[in-house]
Every structure is written in C-alpha cells, then in structure tokens.
C-alpha atoms as a PDB file:
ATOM      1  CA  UNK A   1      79.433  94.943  87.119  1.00  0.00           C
ATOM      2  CA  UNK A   2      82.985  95.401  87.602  1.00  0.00           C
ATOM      3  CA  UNK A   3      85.074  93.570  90.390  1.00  0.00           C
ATOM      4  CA  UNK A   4      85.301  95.896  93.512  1.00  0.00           C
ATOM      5  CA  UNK A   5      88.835  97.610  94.144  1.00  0.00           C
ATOM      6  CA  UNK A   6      89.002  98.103  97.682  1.00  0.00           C
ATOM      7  CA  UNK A   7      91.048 100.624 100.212  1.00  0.00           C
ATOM      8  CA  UNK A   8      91.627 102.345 103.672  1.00  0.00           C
ATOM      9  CA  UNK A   9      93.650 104.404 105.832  1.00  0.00           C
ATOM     10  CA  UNK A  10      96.871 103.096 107.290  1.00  0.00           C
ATOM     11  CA  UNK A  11      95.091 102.368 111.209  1.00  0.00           C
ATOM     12  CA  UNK A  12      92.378 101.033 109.428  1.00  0.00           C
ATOM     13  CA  UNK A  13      89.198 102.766 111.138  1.00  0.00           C
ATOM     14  CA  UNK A  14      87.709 104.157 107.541  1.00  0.00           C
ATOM     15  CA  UNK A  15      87.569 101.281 104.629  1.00  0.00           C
ATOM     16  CA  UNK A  16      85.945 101.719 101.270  1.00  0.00           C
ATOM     17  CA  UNK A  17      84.925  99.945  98.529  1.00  0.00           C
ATOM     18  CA  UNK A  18      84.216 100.597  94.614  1.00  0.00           C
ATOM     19  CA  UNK A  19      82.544  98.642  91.981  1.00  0.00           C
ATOM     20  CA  UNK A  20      83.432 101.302  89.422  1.00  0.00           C
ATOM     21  CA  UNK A  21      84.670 100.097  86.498  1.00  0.00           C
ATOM     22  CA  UNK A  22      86.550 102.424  84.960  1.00  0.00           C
ATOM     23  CA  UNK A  23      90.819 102.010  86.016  1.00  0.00           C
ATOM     24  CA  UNK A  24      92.051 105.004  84.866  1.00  0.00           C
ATOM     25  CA  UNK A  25      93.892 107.353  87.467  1.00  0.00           C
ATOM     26  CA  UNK A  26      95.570 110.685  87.049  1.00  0.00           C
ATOM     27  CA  UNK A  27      98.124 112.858  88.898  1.00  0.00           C
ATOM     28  CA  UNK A  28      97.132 115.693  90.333  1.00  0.00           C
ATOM     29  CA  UNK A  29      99.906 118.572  90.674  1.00  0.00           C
ATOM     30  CA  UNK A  30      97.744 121.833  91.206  1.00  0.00           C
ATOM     31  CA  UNK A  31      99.394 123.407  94.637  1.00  0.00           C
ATOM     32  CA  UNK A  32      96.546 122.357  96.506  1.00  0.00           C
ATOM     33  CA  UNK A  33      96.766 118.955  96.298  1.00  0.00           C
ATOM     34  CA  UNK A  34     100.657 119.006  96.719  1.00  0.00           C
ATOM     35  CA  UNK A  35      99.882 121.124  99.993  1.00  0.00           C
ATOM     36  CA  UNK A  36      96.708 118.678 101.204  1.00  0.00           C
ATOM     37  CA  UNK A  37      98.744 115.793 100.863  1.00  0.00           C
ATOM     38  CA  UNK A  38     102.715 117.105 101.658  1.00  0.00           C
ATOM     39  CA  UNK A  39     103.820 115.776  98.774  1.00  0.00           C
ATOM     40  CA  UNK A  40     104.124 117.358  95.024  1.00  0.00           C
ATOM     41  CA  UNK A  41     101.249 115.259  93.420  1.00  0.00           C
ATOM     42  CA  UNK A  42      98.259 113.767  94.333  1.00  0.00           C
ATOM     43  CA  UNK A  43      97.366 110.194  92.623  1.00  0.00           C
ATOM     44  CA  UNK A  44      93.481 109.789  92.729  1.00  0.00           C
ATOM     45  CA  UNK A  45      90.756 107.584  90.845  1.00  0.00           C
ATOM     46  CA  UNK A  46      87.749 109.320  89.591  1.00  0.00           C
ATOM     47  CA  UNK A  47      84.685 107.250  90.420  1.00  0.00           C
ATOM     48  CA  UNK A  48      80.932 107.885  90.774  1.00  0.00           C
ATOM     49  CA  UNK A  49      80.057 108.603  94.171  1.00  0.00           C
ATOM     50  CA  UNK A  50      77.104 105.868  93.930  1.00  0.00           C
ATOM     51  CA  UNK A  51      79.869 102.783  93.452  1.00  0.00           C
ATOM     52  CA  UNK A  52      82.113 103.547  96.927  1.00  0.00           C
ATOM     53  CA  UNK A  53      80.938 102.066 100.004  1.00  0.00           C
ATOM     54  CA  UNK A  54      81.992 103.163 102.830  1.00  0.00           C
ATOM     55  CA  UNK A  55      83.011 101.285 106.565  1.00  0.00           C
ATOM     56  CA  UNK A  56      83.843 103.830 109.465  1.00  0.00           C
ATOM     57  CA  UNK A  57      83.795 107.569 109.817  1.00  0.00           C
ATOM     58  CA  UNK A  58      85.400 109.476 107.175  1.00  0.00           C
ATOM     59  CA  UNK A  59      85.855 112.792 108.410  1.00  0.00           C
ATOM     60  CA  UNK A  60      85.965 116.017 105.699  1.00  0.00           C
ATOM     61  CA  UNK A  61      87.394 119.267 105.597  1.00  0.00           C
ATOM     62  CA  UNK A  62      86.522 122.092 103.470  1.00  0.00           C
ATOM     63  CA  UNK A  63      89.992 122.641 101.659  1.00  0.00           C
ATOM     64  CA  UNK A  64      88.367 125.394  99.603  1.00  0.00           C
ATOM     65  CA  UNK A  65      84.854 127.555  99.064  1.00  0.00           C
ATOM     66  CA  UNK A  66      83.878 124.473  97.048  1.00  0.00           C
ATOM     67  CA  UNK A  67      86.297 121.648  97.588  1.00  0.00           C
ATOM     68  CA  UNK A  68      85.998 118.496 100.052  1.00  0.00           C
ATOM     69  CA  UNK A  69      89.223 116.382 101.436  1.00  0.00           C
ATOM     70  CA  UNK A  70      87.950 113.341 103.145  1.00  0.00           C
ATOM     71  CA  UNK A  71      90.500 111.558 105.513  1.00  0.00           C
ATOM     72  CA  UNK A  72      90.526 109.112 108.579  1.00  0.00           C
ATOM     73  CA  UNK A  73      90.268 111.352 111.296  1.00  0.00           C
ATOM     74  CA  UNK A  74      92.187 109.086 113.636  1.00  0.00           C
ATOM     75  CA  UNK A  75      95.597 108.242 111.297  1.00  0.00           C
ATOM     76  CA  UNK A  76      94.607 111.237 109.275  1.00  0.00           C
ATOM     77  CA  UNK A  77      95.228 109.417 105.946  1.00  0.00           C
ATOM     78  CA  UNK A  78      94.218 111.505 102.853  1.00  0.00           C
ATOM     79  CA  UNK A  79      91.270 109.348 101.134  1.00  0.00           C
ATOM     80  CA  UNK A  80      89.649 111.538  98.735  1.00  0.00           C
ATOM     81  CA  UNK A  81      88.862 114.374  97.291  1.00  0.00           C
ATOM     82  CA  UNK A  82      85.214 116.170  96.003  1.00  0.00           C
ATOM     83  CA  UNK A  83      83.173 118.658  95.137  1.00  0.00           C
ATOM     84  CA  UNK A  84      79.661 118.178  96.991  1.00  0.00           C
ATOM     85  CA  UNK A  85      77.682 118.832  94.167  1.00  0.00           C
ATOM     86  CA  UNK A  86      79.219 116.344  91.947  1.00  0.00           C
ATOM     87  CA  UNK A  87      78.254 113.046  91.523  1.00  0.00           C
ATOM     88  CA  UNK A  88      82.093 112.121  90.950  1.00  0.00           C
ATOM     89  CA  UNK A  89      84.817 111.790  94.029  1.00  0.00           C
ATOM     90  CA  UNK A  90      88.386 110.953  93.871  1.00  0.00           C
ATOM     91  CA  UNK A  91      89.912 108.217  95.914  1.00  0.00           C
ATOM     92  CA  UNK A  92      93.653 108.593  96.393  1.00  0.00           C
ATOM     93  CA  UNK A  93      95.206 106.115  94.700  1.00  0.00           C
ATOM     94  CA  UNK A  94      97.810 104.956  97.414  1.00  0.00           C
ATOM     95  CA  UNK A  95      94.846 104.182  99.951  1.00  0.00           C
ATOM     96  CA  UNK A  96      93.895 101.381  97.551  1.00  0.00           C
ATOM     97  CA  UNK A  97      95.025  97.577  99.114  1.00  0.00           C
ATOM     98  CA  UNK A  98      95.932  96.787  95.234  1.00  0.00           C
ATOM     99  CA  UNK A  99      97.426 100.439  93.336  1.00  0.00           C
ATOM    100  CA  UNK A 100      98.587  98.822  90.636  1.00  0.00           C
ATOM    101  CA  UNK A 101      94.804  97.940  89.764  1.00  0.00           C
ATOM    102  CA  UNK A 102      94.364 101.302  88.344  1.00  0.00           C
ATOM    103  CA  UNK A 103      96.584 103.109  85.714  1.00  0.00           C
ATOM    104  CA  UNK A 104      98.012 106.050  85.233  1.00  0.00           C
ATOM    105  CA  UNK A 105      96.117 107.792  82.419  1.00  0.00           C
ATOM    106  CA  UNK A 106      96.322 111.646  82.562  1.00  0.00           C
ATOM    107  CA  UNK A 107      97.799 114.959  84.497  1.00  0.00           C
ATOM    108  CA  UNK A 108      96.075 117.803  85.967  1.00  0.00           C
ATOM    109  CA  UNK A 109      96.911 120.951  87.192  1.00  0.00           C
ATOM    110  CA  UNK A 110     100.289 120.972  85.459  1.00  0.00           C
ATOM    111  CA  UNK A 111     101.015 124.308  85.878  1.00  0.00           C
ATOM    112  CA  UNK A 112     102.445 123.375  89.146  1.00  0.00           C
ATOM    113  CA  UNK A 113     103.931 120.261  88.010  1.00  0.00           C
ATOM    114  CA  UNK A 114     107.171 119.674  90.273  1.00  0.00           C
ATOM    115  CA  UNK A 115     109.379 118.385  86.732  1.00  0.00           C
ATOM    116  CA  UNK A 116     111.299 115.101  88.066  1.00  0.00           C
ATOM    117  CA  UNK A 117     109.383 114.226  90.550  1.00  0.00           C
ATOM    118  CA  UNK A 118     106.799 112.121  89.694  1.00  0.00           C
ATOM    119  CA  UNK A 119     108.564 110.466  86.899  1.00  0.00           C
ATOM    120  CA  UNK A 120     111.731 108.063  88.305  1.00  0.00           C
ATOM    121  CA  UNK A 121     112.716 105.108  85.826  1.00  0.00           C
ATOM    122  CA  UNK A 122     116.190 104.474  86.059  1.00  0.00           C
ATOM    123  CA  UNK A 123     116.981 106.140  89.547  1.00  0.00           C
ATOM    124  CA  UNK A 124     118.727 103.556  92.188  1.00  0.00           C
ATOM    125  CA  UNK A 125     116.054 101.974  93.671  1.00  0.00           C
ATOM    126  CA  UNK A 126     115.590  99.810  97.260  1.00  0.00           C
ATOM    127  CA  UNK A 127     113.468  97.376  98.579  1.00  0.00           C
ATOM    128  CA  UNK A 128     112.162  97.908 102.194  1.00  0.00           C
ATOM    129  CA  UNK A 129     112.911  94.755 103.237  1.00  0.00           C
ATOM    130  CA  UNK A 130     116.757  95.563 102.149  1.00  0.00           C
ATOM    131  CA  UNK A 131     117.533  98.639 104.406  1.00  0.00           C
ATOM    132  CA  UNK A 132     119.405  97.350 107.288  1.00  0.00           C
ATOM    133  CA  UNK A 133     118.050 100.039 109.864  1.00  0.00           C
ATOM    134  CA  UNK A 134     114.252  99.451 109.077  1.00  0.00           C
ATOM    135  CA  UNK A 135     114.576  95.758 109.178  1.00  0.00           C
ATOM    136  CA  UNK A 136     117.118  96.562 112.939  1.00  0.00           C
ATOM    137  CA  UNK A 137     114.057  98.497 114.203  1.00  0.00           C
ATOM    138  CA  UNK A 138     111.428  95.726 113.356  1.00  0.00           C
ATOM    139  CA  UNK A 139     113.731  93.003 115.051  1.00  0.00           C
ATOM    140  CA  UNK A 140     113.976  95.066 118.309  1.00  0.00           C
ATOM    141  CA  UNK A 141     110.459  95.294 118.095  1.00  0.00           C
ATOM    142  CA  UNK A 142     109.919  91.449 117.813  1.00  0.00           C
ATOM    143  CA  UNK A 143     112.420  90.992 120.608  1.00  0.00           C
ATOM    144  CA  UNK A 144     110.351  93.025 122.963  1.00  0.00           C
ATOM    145  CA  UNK A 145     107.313  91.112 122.127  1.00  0.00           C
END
C-alpha cells in the first residue's frame, strides 16, 4: 500500500486522505473547470474513490446534468471533482498539504487551453515572505495580538 498523501480546505473543517498510489496529476482547462475554480485550469489527481478518507462535511454541487464539485462549505475551497457513477474522483491538486507529491502528467480539455498561462519558467518570480506589504500587514497583525 502506498503512503497516504493528505489535504484540506484553507479553514480546515473538511480534511482528506488517500492511499492511492498512483502520482500522476493533470491540468484541466475545459471552461468548466476554469469557471468552477476562477482560474484558467484546474490541477486535480485522479484516484479511486475507495482510497480517500474523508474528516468533516464536504458539501457538493451539481456543476452539470452529470458532474459533482465537492468543496468546504464554510471557506468554500474547491476539493474535487466527480461523476457519481464512477468509481474515480479528482482531488484538486492545490488542496494537497504536500503538491509537489504528485506530478504533472497530462492535459485535458485543451480546447480551452488559456496558452501562457499555465506554463511560467523564466518569468520574474517572488517569494511571499519578500513582498514588503504582505509581510507590513502580518506585523500589524502581531502587534495587535
């Protein structure tokens, strides 16, 4: 059995876990993926439904006559995507605590592939913990404290 890869939303109400050991992920770029999660591809790992555990309510929404979105219904973090009759479901790949322990391995839906977008090697980059006005707002925060 492979070692569990584990996730959640951002508050932290809905947690999951997945001893499925395949690591390959894909983009996602059909429109309504870019549309469920506001951004121009969707990064998911296809597991069985059987491996992923689940802690918390995971609340679902019907995003099309046969298509599932699940998501934490109190952050509203995107966590997966399904079709109910399958005994596959996608986890989105930036809900994972580790995403570099899957790799990218495939597209889908490229006929609305945003070009440029989801491919950035040699753009300026920045840390976080660089930008002046993020790191501003957190002391203010820890003054307040």
């Amino acid at each position: 059995m492979s070692e569990a890869l584990t996730g959640g939303c951002q508050c932290g109400a809905v947690r999951f876990s997945s001893t499925y050991p395949g690591r390959d992920a894909y983009w996602c770029h059909c429109r309504m993926c870019q549309r469920a999660l506001g951004n121009v591809a969707a990064a998911f790992w296809n597991v069985a439904k059987d491996s992923v555990t689940w802690q918390g309510d995971r609340a679902t929404y019907m995003s099309s006559p046969f298509g599932r979105r699940g998501f934490c219904g109190d952050c509203g973090t995107p966590l997966t995507f399904d079709y109910p009759d399958s005994p596959k479901i996608d986890l989105t790949v930036g809900a994972l605590d580790d995403p570099g322990a899957v790799s990218l391995a495939s597209h889908f839906g490229t006929e609305s592939r945003v070009h440029g977008w989801t491919a950035g090697e040699g753009l300026p980059e920045m840390r976080t913990d660089d930008y002046a006005p993020l790191q501003e707002r957190w002391a203010k925060l820890r003054e307040g404290e």
